[in-house]
N, C-alpha and C. Protein backbone atom coordinates (compact mmCIF):
# COMPACT_ATOMS: atom_id res chain seq x y z
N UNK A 1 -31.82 -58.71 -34.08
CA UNK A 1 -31.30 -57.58 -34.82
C UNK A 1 -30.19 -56.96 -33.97
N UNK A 2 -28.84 -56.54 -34.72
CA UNK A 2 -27.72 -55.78 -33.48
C UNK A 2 -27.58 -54.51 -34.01
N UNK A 3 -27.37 -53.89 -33.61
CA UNK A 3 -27.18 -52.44 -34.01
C UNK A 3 -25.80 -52.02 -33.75
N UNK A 4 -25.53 -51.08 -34.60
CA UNK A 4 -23.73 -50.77 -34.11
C UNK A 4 -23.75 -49.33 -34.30
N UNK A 5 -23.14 -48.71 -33.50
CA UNK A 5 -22.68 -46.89 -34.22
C UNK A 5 -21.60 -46.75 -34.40
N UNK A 6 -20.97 -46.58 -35.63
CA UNK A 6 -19.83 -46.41 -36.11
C UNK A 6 -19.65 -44.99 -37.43
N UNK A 7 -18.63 -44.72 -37.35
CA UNK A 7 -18.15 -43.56 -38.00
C UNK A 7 -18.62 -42.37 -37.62
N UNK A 8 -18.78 -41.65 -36.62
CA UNK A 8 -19.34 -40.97 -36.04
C UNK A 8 -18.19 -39.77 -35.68
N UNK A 9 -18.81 -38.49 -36.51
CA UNK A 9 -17.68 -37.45 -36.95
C UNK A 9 -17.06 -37.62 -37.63
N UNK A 10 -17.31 -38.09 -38.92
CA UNK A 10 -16.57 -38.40 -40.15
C UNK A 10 -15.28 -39.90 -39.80
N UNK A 11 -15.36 -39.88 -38.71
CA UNK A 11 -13.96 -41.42 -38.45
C UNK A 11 -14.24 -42.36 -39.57
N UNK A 12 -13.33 -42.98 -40.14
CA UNK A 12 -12.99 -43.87 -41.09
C UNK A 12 -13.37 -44.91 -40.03
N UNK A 13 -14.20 -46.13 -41.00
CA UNK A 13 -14.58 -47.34 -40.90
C UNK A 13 -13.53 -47.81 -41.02
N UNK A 14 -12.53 -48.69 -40.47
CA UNK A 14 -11.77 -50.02 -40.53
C UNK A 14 -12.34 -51.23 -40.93
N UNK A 15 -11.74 -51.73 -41.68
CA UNK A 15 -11.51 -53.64 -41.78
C UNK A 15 -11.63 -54.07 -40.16
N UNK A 16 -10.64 -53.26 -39.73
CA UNK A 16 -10.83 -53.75 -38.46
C UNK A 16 -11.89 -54.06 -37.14
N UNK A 17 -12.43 -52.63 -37.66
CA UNK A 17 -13.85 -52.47 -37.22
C UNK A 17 -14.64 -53.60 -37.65
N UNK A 18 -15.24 -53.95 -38.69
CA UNK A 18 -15.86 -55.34 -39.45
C UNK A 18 -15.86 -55.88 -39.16
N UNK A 19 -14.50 -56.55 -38.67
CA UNK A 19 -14.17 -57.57 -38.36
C UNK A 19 -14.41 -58.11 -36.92
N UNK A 20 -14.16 -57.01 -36.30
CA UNK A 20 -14.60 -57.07 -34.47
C UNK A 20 -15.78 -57.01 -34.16
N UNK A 21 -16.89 -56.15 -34.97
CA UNK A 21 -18.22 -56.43 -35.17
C UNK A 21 -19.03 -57.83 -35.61
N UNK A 22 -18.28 -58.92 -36.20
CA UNK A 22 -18.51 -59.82 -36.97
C UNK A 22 -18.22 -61.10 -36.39
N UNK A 23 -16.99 -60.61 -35.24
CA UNK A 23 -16.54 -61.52 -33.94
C UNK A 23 -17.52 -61.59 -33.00
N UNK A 24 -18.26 -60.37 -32.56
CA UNK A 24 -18.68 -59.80 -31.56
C UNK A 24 -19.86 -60.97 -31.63
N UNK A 25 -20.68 -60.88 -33.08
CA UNK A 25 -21.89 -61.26 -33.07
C UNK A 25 -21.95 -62.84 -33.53
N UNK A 26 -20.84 -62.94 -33.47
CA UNK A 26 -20.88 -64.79 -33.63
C UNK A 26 -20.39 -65.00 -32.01
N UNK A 27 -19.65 -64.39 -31.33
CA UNK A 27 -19.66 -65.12 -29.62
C UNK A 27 -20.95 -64.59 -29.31
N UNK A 28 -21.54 -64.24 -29.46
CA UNK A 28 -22.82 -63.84 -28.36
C UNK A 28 -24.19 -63.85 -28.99
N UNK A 29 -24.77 -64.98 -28.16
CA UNK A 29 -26.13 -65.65 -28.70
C UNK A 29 -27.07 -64.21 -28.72
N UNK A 30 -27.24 -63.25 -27.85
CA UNK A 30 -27.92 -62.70 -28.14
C UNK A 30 -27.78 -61.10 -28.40
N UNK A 31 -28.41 -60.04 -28.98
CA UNK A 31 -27.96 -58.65 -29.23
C UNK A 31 -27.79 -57.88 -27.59
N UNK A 32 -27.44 -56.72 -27.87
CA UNK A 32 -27.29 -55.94 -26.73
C UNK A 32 -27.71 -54.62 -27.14
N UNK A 33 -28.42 -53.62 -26.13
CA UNK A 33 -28.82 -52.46 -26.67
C UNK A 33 -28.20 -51.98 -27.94
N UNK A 34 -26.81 -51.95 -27.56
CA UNK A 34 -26.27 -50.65 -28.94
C UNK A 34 -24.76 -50.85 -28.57
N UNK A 35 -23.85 -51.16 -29.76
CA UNK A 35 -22.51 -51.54 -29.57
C UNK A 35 -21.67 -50.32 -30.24
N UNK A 36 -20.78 -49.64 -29.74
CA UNK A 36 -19.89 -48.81 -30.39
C UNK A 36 -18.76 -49.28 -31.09
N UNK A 37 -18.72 -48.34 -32.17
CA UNK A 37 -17.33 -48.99 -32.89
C UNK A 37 -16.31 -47.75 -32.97
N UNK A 38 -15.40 -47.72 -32.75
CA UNK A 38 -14.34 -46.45 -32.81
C UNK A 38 -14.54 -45.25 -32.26
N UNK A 39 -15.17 -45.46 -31.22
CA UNK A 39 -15.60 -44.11 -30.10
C UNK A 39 -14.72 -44.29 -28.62
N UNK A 40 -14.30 -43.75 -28.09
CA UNK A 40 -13.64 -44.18 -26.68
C UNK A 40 -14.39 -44.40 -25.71
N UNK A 41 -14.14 -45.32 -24.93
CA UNK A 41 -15.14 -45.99 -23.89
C UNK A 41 -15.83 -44.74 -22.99
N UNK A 42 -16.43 -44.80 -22.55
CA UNK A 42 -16.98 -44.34 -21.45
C UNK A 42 -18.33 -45.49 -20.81
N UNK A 43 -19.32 -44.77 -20.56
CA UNK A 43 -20.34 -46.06 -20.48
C UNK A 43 -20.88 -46.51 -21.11
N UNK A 44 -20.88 -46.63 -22.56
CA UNK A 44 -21.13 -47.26 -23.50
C UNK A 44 -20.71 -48.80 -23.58
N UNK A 45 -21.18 -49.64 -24.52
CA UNK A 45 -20.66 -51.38 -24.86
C UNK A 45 -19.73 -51.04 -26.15
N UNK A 46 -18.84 -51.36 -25.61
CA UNK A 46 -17.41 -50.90 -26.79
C UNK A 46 -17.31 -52.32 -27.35
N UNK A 47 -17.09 -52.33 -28.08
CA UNK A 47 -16.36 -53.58 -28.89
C UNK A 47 -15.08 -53.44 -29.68
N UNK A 48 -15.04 -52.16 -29.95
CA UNK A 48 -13.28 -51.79 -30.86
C UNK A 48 -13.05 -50.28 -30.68
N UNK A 49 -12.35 -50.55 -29.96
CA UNK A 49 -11.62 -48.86 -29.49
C UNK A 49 -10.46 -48.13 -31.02
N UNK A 50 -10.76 -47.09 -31.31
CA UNK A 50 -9.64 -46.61 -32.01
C UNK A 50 -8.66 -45.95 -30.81
């Protein structure tokens, strides 16, 4: 099971987003705690920066 947090404070979902999420989980055999989508890095597992 992968989990993602995305749209967080109203941010618009991207295609783009989808799509990097959809990359993410076909290279990598297995899940990871919790993947961010459109949040700015800090120590989090980023996968698509807005």
């Amino acid at each position: 099971m992968w989990g993602f947090v995305t749209g967080l404070g109203g941010r618009d979902v991207t295609p783009e987003m989808i799509e990097a999420a959809i990359r993410y989980v076909m290279e990598h055999d297995e899940p990871h705690d919790l993947l961010w989508l459109g949040v700015k890095k800090r120590d989090k597992k980023l996968i698509h920066e807005e």
